[in-house]
Protein backbone atom coordinates (compact mmCIF):
# COMPACT_ATOMS: atom_id res chain seq x y z
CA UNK A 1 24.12 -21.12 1.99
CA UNK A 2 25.14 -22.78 -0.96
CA UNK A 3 23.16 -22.79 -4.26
CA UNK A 4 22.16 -26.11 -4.52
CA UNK A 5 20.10 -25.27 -0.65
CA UNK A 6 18.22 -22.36 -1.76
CA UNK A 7 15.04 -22.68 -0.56
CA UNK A 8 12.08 -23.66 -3.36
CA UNK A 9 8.65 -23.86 -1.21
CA UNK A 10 6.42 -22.34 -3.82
CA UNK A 11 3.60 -20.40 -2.08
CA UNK A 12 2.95 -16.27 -2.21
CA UNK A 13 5.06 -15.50 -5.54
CA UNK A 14 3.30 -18.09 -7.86
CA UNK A 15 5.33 -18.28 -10.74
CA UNK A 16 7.41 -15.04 -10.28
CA UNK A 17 10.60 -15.55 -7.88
CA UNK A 18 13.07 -13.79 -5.86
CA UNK A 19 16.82 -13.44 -5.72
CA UNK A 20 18.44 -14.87 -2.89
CA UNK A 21 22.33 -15.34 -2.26
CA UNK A 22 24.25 -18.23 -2.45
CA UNK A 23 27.51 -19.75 -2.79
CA UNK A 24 27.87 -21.54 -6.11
CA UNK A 25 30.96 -24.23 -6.43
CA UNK A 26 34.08 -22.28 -6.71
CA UNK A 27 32.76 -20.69 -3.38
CA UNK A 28 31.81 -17.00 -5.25
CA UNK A 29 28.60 -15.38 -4.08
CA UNK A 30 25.57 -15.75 -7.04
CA UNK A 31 22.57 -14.67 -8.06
CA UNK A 32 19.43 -17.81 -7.58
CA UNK A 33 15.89 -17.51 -8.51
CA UNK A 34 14.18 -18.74 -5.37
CA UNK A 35 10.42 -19.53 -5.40
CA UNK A 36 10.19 -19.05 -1.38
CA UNK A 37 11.12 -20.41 1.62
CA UNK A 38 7.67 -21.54 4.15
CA UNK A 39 8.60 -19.50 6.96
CA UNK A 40 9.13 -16.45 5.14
CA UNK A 41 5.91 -17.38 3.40
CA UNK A 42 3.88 -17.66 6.49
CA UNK A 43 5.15 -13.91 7.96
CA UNK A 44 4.45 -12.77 4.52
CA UNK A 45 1.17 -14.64 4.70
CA UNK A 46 0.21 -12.77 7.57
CA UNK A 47 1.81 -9.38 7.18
CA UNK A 48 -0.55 -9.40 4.07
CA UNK A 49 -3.69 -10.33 5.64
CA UNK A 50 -2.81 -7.47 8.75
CA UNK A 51 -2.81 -5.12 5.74
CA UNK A 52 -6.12 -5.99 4.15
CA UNK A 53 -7.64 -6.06 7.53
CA UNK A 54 -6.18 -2.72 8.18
CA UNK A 55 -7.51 -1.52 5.25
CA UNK A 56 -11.23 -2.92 5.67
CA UNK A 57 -10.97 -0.81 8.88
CA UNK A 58 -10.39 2.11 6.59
CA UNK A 59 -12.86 1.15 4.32
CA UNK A 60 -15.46 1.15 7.12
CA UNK A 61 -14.73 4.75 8.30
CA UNK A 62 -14.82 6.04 4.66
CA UNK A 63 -18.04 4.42 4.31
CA UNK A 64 -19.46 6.03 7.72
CA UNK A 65 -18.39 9.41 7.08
CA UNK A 66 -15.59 9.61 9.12
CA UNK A 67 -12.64 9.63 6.79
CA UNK A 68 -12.15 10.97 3.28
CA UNK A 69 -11.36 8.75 0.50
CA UNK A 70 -7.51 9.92 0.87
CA UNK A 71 -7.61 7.85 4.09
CA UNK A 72 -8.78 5.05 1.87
CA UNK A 73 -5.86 5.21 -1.16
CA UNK A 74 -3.10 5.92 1.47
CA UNK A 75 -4.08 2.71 3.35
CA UNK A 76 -4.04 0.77 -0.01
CA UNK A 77 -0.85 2.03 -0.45
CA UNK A 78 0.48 1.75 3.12
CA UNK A 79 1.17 5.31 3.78
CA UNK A 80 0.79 7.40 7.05
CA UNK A 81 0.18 10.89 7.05
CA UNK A 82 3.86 11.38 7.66
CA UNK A 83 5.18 9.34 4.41
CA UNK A 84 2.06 11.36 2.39
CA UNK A 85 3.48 14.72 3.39
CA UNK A 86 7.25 14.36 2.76
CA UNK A 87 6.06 12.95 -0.51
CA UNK A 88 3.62 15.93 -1.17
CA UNK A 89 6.16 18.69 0.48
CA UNK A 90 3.43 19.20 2.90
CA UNK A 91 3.18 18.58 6.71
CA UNK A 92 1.97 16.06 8.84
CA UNK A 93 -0.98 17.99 10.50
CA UNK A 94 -1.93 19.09 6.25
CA UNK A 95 -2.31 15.38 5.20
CA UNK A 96 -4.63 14.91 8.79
CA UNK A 97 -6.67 17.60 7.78
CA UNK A 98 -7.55 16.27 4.15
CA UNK A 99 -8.11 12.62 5.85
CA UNK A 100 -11.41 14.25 7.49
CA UNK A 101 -14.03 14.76 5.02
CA UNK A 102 -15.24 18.79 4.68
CA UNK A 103 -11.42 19.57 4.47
CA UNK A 104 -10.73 17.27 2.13
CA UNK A 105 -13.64 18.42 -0.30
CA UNK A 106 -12.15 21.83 -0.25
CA UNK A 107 -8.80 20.95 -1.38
CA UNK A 108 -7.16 22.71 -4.71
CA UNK A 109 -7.31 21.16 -8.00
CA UNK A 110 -3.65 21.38 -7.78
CA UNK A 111 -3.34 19.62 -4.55
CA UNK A 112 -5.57 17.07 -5.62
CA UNK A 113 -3.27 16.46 -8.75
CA UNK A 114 -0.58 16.15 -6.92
CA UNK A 115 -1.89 13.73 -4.41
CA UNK A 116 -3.26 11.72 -7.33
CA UNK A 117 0.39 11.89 -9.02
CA UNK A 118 2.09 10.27 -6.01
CA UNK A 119 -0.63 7.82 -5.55
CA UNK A 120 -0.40 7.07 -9.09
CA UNK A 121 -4.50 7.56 -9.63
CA UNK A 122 -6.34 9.94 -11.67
CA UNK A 123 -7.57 13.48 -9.49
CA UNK A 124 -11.32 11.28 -10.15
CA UNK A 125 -10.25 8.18 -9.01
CA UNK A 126 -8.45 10.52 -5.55
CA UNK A 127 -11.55 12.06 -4.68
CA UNK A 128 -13.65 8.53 -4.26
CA UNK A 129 -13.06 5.20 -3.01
CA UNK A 130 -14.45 2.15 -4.93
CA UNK A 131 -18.30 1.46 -4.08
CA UNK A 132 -18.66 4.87 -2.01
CA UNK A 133 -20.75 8.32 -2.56
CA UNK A 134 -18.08 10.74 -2.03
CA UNK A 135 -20.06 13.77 -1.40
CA UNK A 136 -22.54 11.73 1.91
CA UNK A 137 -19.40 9.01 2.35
CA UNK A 138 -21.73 6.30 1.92
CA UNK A 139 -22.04 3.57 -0.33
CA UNK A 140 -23.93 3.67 -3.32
């Protein structure tokens, strides 16, 4: 593609824009600021509303006493269990465990803190989500 075809369909990144690829006159490969391109808008539209769906799921089940507010923050931050654990130097079943409510009350200080740490969140902010009662799951 050459530079002056870079596609400049403003739409998800408002003012910000990304770096595309192009071919500028002497045929050389450059950096251009892009504002978007509709297609890749539209996917991007809709990967973004999958994820807040998904996370209103979440949200939900925290709320009902079924998951812990991990479940909730990992969600928000598109992790699985899996991704959690190899970040926590934990394993997969560990991270499972502390999704479910009673385990996850009884988790260390230390464990908390770390989970906090790679979630970027304080330990308080970890141990409830947003609008909840950690200790009954419900909201307040």
């Amino acid at each position: 593609m050459r530079k002056k075809d870079v596609p400049q369909d403003p739409h998800l990144f408002g003012e910000w824009k990304e770096v595309s690829y192009a071919l500028d006159e002497d045929g050389k490969y450059v950096m251009v600021p892009s504002a978007g391109w509709e297609p890749a808008n539209i996917a991007n539209d809709m990967a973004w509303k999958s994820i807040e769906a998904e996370i209103g799921r979440v949200v939900e089940r925290v709320r009902a006493g079924e998951l812990s507010p991990l479940a909730y923050h990992m969600a928000r931050h598109q992790m699985d269990p899996g991704m959690l654990a190899g970040y926590a130097g934990l394993f997969k079943f560990q991270v499972r465990r502390h999704m479910k409510p009673a385990a996850f009350r009884r988790i260390s200080p230390a464990l908390a803190d770390r989970y906090a740490a790679i979630l970027r969140i304080t330990r308080d902010e970890l141990m409830e989500m947003p609008g909840c009662d950690p200790a009954a799951g419900t909201r307040k």
